[in-house]
C-alpha atoms as a PDB file:
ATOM      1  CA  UNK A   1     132.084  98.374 116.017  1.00  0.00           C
ATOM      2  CA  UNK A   2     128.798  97.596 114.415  1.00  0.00           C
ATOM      3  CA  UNK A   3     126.575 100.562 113.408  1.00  0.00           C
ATOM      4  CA  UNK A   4     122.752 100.409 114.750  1.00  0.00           C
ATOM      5  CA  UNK A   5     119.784 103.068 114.165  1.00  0.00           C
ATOM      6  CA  UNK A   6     116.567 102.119 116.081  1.00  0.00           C
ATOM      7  CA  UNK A   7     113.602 101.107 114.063  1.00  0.00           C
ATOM      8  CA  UNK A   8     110.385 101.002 115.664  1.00  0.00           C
ATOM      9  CA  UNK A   9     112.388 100.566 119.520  1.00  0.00           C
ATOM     10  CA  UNK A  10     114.779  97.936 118.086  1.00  0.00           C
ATOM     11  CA  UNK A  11     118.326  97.912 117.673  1.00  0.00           C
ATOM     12  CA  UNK A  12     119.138  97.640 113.445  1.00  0.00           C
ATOM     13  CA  UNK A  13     122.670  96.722 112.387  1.00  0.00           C
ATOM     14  CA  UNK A  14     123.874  98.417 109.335  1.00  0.00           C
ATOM     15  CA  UNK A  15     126.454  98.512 106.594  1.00  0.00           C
ATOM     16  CA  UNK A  16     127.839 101.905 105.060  1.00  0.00           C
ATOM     17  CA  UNK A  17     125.600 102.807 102.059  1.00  0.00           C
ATOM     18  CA  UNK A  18     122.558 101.118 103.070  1.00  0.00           C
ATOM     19  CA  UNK A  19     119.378 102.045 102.884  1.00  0.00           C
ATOM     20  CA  UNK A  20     116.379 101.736 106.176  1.00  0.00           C
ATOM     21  CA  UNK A  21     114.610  99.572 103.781  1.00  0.00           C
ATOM     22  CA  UNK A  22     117.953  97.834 103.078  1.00  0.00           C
ATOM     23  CA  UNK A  23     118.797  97.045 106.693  1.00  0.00           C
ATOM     24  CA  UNK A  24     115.189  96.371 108.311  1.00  0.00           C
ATOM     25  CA  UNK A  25     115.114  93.574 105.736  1.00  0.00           C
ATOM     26  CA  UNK A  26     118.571  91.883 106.050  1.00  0.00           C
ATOM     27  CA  UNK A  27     117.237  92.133 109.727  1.00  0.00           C
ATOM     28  CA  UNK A  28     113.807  90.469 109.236  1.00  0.00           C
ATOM     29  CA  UNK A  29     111.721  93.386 109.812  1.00  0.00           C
ATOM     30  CA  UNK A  30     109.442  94.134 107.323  1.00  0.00           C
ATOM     31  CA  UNK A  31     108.701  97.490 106.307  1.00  0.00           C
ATOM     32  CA  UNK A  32     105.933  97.168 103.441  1.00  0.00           C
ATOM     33  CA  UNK A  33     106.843  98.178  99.686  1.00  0.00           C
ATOM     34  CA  UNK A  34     105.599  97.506  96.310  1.00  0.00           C
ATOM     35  CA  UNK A  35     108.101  99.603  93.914  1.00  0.00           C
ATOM     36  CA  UNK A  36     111.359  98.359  96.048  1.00  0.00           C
ATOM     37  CA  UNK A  37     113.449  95.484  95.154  1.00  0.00           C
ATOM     38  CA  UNK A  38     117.274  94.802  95.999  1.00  0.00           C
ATOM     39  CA  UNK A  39     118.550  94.132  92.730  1.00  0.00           C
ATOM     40  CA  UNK A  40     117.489  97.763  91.167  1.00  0.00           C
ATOM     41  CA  UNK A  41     118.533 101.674  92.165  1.00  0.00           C
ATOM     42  CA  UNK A  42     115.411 102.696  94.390  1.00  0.00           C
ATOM     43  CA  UNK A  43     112.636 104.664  92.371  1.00  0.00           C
ATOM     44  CA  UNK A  44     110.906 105.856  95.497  1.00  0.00           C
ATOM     45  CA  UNK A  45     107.161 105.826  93.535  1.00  0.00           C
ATOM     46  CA  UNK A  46     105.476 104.202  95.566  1.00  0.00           C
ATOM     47  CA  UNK A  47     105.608 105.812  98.903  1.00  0.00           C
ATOM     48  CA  UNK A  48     104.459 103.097 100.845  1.00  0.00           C
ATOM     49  CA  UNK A  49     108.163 102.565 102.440  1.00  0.00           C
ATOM     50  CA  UNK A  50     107.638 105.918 104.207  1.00  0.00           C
ATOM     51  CA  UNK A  51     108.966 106.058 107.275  1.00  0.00           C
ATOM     52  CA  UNK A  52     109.211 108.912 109.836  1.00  0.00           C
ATOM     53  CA  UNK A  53     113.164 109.585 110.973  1.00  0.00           C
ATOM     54  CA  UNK A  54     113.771 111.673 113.778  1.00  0.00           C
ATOM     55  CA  UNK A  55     109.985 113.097 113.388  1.00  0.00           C
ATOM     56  CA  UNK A  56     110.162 113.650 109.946  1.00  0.00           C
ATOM     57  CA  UNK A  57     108.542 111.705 107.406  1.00  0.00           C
ATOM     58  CA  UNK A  58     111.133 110.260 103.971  1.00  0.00           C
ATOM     59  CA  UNK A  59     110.996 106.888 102.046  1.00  0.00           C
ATOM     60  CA  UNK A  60     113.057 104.393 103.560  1.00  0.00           C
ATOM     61  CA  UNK A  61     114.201 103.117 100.562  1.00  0.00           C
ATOM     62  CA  UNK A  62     115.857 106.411  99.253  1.00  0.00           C
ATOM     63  CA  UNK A  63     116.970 107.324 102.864  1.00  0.00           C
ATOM     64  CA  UNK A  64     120.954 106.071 103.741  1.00  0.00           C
ATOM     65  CA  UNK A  65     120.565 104.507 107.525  1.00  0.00           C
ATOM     66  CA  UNK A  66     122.754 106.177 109.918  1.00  0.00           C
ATOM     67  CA  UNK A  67     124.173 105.759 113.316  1.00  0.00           C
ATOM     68  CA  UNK A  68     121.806 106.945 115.949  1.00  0.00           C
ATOM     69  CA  UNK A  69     118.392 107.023 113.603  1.00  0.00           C
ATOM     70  CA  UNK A  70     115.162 107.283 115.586  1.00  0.00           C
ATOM     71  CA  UNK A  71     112.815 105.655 113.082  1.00  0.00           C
ATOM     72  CA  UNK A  72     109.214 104.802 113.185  1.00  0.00           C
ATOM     73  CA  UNK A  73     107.484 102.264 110.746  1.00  0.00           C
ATOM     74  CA  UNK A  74     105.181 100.236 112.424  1.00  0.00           C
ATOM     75  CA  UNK A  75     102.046 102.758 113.922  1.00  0.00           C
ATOM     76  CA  UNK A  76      99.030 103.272 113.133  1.00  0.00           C
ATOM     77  CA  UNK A  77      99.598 106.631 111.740  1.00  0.00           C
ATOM     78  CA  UNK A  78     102.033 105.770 109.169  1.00  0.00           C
ATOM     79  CA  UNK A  79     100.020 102.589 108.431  1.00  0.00           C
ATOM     80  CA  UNK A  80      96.180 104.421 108.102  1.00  0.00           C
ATOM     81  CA  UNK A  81      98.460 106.695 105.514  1.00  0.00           C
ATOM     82  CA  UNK A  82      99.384 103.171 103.702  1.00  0.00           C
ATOM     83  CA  UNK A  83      95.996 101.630 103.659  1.00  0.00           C
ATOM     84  CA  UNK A  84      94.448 104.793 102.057  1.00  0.00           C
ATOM     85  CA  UNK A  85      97.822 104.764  99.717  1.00  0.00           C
ATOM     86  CA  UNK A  86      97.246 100.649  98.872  1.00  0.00           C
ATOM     87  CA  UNK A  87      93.299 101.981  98.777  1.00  0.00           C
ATOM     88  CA  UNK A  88      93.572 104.482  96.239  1.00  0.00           C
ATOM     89  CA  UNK A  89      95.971 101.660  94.266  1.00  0.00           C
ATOM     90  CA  UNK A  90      92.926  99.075  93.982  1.00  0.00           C
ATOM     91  CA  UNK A  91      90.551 101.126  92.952  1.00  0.00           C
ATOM     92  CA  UNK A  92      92.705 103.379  90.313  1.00  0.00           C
ATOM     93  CA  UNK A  93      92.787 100.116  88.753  1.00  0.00           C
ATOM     94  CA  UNK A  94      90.836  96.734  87.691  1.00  0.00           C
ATOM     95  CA  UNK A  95      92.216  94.417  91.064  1.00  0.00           C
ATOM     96  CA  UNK A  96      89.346  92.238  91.851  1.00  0.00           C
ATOM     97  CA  UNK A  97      91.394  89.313  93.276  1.00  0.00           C
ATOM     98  CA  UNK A  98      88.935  86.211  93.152  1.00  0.00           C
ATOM     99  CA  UNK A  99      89.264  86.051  89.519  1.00  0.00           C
ATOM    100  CA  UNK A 100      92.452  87.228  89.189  1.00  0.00           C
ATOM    101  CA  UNK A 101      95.255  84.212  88.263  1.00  0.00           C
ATOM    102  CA  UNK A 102      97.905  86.571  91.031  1.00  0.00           C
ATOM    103  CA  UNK A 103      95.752  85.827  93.685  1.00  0.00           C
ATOM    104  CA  UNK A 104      98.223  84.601  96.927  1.00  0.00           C
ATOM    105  CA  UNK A 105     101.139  85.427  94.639  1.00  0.00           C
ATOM    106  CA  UNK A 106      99.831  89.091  94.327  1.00  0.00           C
ATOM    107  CA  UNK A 107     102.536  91.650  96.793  1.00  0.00           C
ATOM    108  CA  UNK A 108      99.305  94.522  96.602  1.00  0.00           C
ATOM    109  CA  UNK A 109      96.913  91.914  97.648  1.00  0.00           C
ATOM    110  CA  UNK A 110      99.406  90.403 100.557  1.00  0.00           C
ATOM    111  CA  UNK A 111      99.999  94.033 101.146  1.00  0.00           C
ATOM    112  CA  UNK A 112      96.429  94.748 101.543  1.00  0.00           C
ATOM    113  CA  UNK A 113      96.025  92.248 104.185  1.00  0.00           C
ATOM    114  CA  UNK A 114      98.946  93.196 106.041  1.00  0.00           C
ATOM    115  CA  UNK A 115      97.878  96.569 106.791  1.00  0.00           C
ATOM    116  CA  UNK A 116      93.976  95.065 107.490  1.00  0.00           C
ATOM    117  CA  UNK A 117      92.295  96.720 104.700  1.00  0.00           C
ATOM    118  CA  UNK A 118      88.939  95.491 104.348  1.00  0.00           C
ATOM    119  CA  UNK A 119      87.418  97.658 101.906  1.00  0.00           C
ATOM    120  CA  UNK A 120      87.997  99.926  98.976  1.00  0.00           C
ATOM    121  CA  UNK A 121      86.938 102.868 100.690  1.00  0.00           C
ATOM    122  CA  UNK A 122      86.997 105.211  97.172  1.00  0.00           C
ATOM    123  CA  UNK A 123      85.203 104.684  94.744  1.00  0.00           C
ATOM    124  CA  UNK A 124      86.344 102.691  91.596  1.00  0.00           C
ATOM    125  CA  UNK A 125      87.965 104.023  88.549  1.00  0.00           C
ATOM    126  CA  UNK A 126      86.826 101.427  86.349  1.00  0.00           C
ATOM    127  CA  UNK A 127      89.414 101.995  83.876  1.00  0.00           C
ATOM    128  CA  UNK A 128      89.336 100.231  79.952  1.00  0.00           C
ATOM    129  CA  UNK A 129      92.518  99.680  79.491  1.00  0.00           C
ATOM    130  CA  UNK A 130      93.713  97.096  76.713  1.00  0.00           C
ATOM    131  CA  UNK A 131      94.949  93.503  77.373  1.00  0.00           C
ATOM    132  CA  UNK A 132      97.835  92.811  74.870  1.00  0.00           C
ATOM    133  CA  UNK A 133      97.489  88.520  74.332  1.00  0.00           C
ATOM    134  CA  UNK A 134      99.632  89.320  71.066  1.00  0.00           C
ATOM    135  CA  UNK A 135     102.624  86.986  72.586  1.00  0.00           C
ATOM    136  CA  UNK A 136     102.570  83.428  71.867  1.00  0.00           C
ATOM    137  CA  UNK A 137     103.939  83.076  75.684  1.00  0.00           C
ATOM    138  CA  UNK A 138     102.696  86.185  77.508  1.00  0.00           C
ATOM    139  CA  UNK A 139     100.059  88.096  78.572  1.00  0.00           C
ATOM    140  CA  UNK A 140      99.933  91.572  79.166  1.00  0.00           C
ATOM    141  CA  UNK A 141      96.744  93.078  81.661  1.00  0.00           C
ATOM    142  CA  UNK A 142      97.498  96.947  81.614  1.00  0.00           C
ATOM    143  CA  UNK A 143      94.478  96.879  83.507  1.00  0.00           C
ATOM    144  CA  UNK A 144      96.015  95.608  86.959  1.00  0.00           C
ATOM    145  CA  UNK A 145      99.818  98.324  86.488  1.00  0.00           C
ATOM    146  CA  UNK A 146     100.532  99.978  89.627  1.00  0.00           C
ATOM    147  CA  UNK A 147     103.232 101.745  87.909  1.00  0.00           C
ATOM    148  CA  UNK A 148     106.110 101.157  90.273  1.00  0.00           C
ATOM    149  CA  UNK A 149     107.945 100.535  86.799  1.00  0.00           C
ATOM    150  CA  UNK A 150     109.561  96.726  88.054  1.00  0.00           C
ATOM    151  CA  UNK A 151     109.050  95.570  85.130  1.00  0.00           C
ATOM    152  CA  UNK A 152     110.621  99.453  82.949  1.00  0.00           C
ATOM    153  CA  UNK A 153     113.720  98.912  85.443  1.00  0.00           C
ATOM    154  CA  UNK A 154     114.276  95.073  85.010  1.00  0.00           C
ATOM    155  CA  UNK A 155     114.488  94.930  81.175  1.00  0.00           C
ATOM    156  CA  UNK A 156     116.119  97.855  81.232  1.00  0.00           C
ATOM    157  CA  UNK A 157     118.902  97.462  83.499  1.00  0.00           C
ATOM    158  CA  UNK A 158     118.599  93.437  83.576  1.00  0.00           C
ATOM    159  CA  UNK A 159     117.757  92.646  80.340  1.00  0.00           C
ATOM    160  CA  UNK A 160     119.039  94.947  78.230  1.00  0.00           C
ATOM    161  CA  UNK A 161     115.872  95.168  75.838  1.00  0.00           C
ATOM    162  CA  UNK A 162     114.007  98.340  76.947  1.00  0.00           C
ATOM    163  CA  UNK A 163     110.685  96.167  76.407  1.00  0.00           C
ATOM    164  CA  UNK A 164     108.863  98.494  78.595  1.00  0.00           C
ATOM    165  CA  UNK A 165     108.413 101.865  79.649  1.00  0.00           C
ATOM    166  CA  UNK A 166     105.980 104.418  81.597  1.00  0.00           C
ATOM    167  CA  UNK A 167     104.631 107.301  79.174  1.00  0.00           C
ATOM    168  CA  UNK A 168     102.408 109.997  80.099  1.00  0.00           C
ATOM    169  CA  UNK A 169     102.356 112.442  83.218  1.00  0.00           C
ATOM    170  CA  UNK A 170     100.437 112.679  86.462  1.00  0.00           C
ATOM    171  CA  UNK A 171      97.263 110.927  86.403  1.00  0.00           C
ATOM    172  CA  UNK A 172      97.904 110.004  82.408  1.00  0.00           C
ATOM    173  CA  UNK A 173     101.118 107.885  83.074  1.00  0.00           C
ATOM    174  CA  UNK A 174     100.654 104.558  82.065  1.00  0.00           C
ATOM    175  CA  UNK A 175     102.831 101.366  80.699  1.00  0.00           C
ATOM    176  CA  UNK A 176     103.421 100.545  77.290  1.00  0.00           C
ATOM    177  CA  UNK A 177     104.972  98.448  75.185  1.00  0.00           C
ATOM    178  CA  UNK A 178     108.548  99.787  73.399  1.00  0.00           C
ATOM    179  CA  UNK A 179     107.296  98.646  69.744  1.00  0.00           C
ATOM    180  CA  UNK A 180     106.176 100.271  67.096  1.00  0.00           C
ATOM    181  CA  UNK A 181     103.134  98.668  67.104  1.00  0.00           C
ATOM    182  CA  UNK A 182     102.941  98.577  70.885  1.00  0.00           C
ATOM    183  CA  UNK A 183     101.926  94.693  70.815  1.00  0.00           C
ATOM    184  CA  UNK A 184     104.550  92.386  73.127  1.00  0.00           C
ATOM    185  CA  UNK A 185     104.668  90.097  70.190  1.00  0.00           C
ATOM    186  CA  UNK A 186     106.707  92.497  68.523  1.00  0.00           C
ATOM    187  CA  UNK A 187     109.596  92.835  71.099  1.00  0.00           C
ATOM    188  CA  UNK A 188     112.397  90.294  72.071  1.00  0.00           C
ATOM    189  CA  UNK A 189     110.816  89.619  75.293  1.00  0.00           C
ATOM    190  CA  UNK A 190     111.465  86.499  76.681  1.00  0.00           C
ATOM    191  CA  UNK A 191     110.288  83.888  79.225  1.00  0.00           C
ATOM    192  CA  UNK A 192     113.677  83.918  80.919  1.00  0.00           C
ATOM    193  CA  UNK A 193     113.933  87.714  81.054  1.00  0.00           C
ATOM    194  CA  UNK A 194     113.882  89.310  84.361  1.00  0.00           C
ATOM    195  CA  UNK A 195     111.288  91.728  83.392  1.00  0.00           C
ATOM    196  CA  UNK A 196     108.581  88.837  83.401  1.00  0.00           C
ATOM    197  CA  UNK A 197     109.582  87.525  86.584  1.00  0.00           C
ATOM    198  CA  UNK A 198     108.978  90.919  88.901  1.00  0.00           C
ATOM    199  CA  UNK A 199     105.526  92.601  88.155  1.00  0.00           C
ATOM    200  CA  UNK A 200     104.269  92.225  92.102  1.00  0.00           C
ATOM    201  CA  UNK A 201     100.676  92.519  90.687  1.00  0.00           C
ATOM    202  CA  UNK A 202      98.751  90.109  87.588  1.00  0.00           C
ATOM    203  CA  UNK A 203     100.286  92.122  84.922  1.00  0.00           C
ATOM    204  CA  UNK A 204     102.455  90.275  82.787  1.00  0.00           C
ATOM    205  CA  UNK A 205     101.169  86.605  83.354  1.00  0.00           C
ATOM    206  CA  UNK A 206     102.415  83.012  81.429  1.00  0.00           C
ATOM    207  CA  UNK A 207      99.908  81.298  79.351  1.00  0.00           C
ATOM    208  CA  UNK A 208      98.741  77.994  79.563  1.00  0.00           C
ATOM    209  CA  UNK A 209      99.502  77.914  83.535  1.00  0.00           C
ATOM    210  CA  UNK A 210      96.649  79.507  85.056  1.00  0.00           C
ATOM    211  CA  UNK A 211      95.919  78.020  88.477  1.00  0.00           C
ATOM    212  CA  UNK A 212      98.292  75.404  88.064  1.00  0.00           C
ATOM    213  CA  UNK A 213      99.077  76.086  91.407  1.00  0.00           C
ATOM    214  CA  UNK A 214      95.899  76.440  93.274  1.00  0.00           C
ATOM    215  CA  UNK A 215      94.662  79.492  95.834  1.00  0.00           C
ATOM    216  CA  UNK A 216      95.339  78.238  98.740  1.00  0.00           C
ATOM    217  CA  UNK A 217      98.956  77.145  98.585  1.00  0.00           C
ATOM    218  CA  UNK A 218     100.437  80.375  96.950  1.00  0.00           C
ATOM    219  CA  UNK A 219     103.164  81.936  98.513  1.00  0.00           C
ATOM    220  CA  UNK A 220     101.200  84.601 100.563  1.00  0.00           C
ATOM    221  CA  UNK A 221      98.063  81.864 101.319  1.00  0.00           C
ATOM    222  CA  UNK A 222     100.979  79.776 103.213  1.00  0.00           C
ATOM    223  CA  UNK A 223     102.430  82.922 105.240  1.00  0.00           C
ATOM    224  CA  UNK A 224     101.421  86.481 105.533  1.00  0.00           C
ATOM    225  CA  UNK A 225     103.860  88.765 103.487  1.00  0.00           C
ATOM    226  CA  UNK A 226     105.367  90.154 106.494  1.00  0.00           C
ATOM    227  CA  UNK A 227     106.587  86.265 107.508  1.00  0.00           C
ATOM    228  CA  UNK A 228     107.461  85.795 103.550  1.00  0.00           C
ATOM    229  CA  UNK A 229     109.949  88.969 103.575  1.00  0.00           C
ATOM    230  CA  UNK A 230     111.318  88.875 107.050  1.00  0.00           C
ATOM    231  CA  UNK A 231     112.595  85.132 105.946  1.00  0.00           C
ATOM    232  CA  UNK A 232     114.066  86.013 102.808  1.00  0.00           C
ATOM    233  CA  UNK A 233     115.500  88.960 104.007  1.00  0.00           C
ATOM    234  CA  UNK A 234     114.350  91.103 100.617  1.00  0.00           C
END
């Protein structure tokens, strides 16, 4: 007999050892995220998977579904908490998406629109943070980290290189580069690593292809992210 909880009224299938986040997806209903993906443990950063189960609030992507669940994901109080959350992420850092190169590939900016943000709210940061262009392939933009440590996890656990990590604590944390110099160019990064291919935001970017694919027809210009991740299923 299949195992359901209820998500938002509807009926959600389950396996053993899945996660809400886990199920809702493989079910095509999206519950927003920017530190979550299926191939790594959950890091549960981000908070903007949180979900209230039986009344009480938890991230769905740490939280094990079980049989019976009453979950709620889709209401306007859990969403007004992730707009000021996605807020707060924009202007903690430099994300000014017409001249950014992520724009309609970006998962904040897709994010953004999904939950109908339309401004800022807080004020800016402004931060100076360096942009590392020390790779003959990559560039890094520190400038644009969310820190849901994607890219720490994926060479890591992925890769095997350790390329990244997050140093730092509370509002100090911040990527870097594992090298003694801290320039990329100094690593064994490469363009085939998995760590290049997950930053959701215009962090680590390939030279020489800027706009190649115009705004427009990027993944998130074609369908809103909610469509994007409800037919993949991650």
């Amino acid at each position: 007999m299949t195992q359901t909880f209820t998500l938002d009224g509807k009926a959600i299938p389950f396996a053993d050892g899945q996660t809400i986040i886990q199920a809702a997806l493989a079910a095509g209903v999206f519950i927003p995220h920017l530190c979550y993906h299926p191939e790594f443990k959950p890091h549960g950063s981000c908070k903007l998977c949180t979900v209230k189960v039986n009344g009480r609030q938890t991230a769905s992507c740490t939280m094990r579904a079980a049989a019976g669940m009453q979950v709620e994901s889709n209401t306007e109080e859990i969403n007004a908490e992730r707009r000021a959350l996605t807020q707060m992420l924009f202007v903690e850092g430099n994300h000014f998406c017409p001249s950014c190169e992520k724009s309609g590939d970006c998962q904040l900016q897709a994010t953004a629109y999904h939950l109908g943000m339309m401004s800022p709210h807080f004020d800016h940061f402004f931060p100076n943070r360096p942009v590392d262009a020390s790779h003959p392939e990559l560039l890094l933009d520190f400038n644009r980290c969310i820190l849901c440590s994607l890219c720490v996890r994926a060479s890591r656990d992925v890769d095997g290189k350790n390329v990244f990590a997050l140093s730092g604590r509370g509002i100090k944390t911040h990527l870097i580069v594992n090298a003694k110099s801290g320039r990329l160019a100094d690593t064994d990064i490469a363009l085939g690593d998995k760590a290049v291919q997950v930053c959701p935001v215009g962090v680590i970017l390939r030279k020489r292809t800027g706009f190649a694919v115009p705004i427009g027809e990027r993944t998130y210009d074609k369908a809103p992210i909610a469509e994007t991740v409800a037919q993949e299923g991650t």
